[in-house]
C-alpha atoms as a PDB file:
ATOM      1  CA  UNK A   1      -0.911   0.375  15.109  1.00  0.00           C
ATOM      2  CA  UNK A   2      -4.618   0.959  14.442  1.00  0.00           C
ATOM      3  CA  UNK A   3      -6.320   2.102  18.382  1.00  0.00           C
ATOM      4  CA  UNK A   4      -8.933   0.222  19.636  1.00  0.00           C
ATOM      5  CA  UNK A   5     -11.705   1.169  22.249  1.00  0.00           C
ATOM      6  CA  UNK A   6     -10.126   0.581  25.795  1.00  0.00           C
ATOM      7  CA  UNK A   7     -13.193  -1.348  26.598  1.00  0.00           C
ATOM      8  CA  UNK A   8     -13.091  -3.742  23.562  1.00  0.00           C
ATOM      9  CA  UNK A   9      -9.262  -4.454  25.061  1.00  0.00           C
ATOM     10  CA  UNK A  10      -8.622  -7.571  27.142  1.00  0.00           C
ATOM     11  CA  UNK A  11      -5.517  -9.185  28.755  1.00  0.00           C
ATOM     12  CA  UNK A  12      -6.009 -12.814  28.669  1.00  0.00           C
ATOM     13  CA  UNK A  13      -2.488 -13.705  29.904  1.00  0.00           C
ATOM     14  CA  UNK A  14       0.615 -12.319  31.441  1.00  0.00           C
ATOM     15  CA  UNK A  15      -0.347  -9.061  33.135  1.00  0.00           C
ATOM     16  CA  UNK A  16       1.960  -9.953  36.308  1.00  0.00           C
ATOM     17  CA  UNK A  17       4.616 -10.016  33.670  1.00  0.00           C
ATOM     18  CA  UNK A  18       3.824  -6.221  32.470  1.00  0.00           C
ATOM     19  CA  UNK A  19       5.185  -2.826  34.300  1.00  0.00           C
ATOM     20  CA  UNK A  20       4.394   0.409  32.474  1.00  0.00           C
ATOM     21  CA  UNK A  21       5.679   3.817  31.958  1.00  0.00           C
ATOM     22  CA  UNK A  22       4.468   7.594  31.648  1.00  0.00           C
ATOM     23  CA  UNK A  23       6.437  10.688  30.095  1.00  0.00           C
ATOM     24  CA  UNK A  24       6.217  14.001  29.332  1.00  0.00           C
ATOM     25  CA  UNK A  25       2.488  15.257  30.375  1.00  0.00           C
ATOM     26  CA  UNK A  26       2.295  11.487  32.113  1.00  0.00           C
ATOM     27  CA  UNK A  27      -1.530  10.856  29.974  1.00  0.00           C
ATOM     28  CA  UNK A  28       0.069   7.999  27.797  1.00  0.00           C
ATOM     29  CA  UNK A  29       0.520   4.689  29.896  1.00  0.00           C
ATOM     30  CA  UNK A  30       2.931   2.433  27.818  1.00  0.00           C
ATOM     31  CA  UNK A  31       3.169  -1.383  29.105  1.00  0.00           C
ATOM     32  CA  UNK A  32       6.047  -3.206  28.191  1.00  0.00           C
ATOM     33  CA  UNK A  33       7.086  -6.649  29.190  1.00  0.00           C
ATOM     34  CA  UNK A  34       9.654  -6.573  32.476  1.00  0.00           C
ATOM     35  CA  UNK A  35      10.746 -10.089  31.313  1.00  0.00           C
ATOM     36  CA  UNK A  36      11.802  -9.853  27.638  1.00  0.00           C
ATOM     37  CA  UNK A  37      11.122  -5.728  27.474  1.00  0.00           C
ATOM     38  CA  UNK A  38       9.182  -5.768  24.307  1.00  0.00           C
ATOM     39  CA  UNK A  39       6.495  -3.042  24.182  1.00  0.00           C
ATOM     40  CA  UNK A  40       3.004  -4.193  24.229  1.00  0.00           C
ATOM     41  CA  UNK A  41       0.933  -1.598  24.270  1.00  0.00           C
ATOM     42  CA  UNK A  42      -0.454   2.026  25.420  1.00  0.00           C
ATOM     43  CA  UNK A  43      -3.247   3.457  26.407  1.00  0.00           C
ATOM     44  CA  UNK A  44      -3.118   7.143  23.891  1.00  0.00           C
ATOM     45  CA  UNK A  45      -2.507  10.329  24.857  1.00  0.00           C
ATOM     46  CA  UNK A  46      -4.128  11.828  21.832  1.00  0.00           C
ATOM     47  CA  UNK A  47      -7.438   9.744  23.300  1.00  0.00           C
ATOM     48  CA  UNK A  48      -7.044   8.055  26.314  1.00  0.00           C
ATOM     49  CA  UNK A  49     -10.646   5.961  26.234  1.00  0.00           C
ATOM     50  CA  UNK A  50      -7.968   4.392  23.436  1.00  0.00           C
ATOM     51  CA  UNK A  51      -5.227   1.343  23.341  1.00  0.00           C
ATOM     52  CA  UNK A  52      -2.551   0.918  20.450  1.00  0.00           C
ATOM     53  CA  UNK A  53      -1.178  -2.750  20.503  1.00  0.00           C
ATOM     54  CA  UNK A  54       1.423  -4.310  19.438  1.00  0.00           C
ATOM     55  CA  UNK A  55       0.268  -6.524  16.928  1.00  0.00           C
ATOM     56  CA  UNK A  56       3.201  -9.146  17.048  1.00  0.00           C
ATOM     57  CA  UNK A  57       2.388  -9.864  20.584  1.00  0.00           C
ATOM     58  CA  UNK A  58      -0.880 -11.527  19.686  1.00  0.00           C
ATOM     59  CA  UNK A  59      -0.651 -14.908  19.330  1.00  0.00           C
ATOM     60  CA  UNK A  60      -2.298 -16.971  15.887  1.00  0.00           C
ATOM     61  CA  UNK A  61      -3.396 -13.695  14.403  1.00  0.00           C
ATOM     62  CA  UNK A  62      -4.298 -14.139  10.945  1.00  0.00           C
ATOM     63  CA  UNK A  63      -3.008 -10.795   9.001  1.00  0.00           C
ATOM     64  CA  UNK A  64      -4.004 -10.112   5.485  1.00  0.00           C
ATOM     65  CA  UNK A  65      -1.199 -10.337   2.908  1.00  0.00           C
ATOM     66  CA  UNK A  66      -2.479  -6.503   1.394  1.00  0.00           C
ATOM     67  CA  UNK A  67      -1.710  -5.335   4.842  1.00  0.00           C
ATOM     68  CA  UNK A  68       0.905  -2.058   4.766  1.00  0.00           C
ATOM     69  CA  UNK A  69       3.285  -1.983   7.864  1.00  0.00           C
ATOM     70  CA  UNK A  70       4.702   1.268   8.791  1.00  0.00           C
ATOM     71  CA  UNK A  71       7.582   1.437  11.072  1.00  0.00           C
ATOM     72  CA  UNK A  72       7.009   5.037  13.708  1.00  0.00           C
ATOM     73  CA  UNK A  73      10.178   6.466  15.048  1.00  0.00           C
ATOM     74  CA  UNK A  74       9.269   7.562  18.476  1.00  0.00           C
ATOM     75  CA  UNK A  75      12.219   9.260  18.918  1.00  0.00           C
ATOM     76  CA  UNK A  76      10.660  12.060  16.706  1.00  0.00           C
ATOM     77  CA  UNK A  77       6.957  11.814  17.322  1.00  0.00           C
ATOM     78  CA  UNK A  78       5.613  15.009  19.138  1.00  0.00           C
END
């Protein structure tokens, strides 16, 4: 996930669909899908004027074949 300004971020469907979620020091929003449960995205903790998206839940995005996908393990990020 590469961040994005918050203000360049914008919902153009399905936000009745969405419920979110805070831990720990409760900065990071995460939103998540209370349908299917698929995380969508979070506004950053690290820099909350920031978003992280999922980029599989964007439809007809065009990704460049030389793009490297890493896979984060929450479980172990601080």
């Amino acid at each position: 996930m590469k961040p994005i300004k918050k203000d360049d971020f914008y919902l153009i469907s399905g936000e009745d669909d969405l419920n979110s979620y805070k831990w720990n020091k409760e900065i990071a929003n995460h939103f998540f899908c209370d349908v299917c449960g698929v995380y969508t995205h979070h506004i950053r903790r690290r820099d909350p004027s920031q978003i992280s998206i999922n980029i599989m839940c964007v439809d007809d995005i065009l990704l460049p074949s030389t793009l490297e996908v890493k896979n984060i393990d929450g479980a172990s990020h601080d």
